[in-house]
Structures are given as C-alpha cells and as structure tokens.
N, C-alpha and C. Protein backbone atom coordinates (compact mmCIF):
# COMPACT_ATOMS: atom_id res chain seq x y z
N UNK A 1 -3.90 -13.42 12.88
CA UNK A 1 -3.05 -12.67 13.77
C UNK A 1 -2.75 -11.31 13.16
N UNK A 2 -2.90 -11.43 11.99
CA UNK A 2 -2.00 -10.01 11.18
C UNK A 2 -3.04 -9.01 11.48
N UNK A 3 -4.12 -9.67 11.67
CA UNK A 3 -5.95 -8.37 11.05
C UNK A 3 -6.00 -7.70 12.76
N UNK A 4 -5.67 -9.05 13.42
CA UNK A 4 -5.89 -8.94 15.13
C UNK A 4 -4.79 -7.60 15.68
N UNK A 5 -3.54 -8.04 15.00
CA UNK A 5 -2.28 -6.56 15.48
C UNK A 5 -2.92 -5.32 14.59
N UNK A 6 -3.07 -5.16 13.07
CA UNK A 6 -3.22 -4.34 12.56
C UNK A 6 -4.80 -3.28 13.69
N UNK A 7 -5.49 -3.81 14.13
CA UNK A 7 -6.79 -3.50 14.75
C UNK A 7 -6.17 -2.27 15.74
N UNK A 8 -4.75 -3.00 16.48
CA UNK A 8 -4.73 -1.64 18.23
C UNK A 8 -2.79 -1.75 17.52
N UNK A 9 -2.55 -0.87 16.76
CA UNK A 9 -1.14 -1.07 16.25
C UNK A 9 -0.60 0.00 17.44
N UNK A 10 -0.99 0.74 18.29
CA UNK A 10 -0.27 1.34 19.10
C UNK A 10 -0.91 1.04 20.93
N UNK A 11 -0.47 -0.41 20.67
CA UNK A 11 -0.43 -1.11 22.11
C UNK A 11 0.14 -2.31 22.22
N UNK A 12 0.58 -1.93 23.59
CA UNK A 12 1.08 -3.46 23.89
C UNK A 12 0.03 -4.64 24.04
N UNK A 13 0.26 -5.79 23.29
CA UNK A 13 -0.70 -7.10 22.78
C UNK A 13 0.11 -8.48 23.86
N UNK A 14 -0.55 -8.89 24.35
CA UNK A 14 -0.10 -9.70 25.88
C UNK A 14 -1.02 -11.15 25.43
N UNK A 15 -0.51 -12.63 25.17
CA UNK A 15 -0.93 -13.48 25.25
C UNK A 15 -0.77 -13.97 26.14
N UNK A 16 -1.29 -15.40 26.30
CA UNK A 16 -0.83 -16.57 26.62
C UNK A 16 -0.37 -17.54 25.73
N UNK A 17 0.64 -17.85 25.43
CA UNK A 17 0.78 -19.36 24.12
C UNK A 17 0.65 -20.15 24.37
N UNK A 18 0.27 -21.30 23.63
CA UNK A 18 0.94 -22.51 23.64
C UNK A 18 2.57 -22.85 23.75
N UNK A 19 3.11 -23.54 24.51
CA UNK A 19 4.57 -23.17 24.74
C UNK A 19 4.90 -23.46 23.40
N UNK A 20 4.48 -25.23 22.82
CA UNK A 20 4.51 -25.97 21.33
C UNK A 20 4.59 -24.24 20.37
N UNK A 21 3.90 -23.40 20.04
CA UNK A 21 3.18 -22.15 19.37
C UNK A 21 4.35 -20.91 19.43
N UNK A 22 4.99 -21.01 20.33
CA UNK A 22 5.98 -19.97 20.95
C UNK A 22 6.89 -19.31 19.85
N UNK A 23 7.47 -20.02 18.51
CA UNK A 23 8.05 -19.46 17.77
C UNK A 23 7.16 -19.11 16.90
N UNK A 24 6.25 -19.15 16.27
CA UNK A 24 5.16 -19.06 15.48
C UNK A 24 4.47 -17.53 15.85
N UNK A 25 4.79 -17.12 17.60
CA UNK A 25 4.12 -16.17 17.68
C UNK A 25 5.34 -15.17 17.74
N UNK A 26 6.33 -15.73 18.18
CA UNK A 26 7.78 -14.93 18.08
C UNK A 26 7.97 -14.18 16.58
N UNK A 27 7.28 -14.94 15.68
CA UNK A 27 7.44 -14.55 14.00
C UNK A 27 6.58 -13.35 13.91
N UNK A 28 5.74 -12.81 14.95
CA UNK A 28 5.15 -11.53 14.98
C UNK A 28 5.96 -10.42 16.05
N UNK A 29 6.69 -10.89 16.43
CA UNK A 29 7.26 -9.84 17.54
C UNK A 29 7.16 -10.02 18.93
N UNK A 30 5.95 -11.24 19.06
CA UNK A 30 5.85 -11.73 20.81
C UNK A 30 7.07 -11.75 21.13
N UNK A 31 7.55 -11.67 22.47
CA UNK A 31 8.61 -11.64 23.37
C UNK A 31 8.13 -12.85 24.48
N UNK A 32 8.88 -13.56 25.27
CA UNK A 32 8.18 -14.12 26.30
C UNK A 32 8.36 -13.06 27.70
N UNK A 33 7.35 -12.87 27.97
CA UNK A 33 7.36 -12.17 29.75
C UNK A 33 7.24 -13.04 30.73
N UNK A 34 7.21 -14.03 30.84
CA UNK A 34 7.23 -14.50 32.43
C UNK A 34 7.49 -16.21 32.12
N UNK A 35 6.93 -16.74 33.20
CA UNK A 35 7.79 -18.28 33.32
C UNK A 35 6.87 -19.47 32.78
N UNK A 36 6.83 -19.84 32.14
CA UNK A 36 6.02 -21.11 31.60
C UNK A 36 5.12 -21.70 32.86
N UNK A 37 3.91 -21.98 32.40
CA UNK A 37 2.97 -22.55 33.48
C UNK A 37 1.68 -23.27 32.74
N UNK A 38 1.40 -24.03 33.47
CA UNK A 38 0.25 -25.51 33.33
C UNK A 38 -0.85 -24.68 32.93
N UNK A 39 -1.96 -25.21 31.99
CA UNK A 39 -2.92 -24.74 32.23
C UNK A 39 -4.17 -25.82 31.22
N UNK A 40 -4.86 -26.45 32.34
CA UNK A 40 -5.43 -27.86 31.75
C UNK A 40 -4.69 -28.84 31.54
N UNK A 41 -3.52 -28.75 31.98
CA UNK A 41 -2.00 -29.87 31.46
C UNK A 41 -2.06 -29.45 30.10
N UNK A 42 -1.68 -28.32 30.11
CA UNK A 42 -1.77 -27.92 28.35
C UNK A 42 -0.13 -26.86 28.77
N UNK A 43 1.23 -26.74 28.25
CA UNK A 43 2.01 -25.80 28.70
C UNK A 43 2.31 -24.59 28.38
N UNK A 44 1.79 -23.73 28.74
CA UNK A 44 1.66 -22.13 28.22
C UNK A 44 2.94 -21.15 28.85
N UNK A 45 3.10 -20.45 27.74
CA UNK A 45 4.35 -19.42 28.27
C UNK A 45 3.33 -17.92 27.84
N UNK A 46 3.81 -17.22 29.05
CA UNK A 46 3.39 -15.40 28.81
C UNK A 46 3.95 -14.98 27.80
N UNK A 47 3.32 -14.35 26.90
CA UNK A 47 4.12 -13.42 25.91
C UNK A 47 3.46 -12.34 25.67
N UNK A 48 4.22 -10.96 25.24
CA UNK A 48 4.19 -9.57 25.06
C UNK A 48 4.94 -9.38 23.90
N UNK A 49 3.89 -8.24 22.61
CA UNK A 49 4.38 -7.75 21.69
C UNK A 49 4.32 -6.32 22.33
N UNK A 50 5.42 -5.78 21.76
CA UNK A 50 5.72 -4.14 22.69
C UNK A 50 5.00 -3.39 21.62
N UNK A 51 4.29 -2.29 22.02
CA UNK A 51 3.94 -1.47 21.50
C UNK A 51 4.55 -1.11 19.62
N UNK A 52 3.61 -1.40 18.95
CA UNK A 52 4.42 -0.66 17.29
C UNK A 52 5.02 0.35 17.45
N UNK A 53 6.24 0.56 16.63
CA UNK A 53 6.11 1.92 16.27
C UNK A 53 5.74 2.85 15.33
C-alpha cells in the first residue's frame, strides 16, 4: 500500500474494501465515501484517501 500511495501522492486514491479491512485501510488515511454493499456475498464499503498534501 505504502509503494502504491507513494506512486500518484497528489491524487485522490478511491477503493473498494473489504468492510472486515476497513480499519487497516483507515491506518492510511482512507475515509469511507458511500454505503456498504454486497459484492460476491463478500461486504465491501467505498473508501477515499483525499488528495496528499
């Protein structure tokens, strides 16, 4: 994750998580953007790291 942000450090970086994953990606700055949803019966939440500064 660190090599993946360091690569575009001046953009906003938009996943999908694992909902389980959600603080793990929060420990980089993800935010959640939108509402938790199914995907394969697997439960994923939107998340957005805002632009570096």
């Amino acid at each position: 994750m660190t090599t993946a942000l360091h690569v575009c450090p001046r953009r906003d970086v938009v996943l999908n998580a694992q909902a389980p994953l959600q603080g793990w990606h929060a420990s980089f700055r993800f935010e959640v953007s939108g509402l938790e949803f199914l995907d394969d019966g697997v439960r994923h939440v939107p998340m957005r790291r805002p632009l570096s500064p």
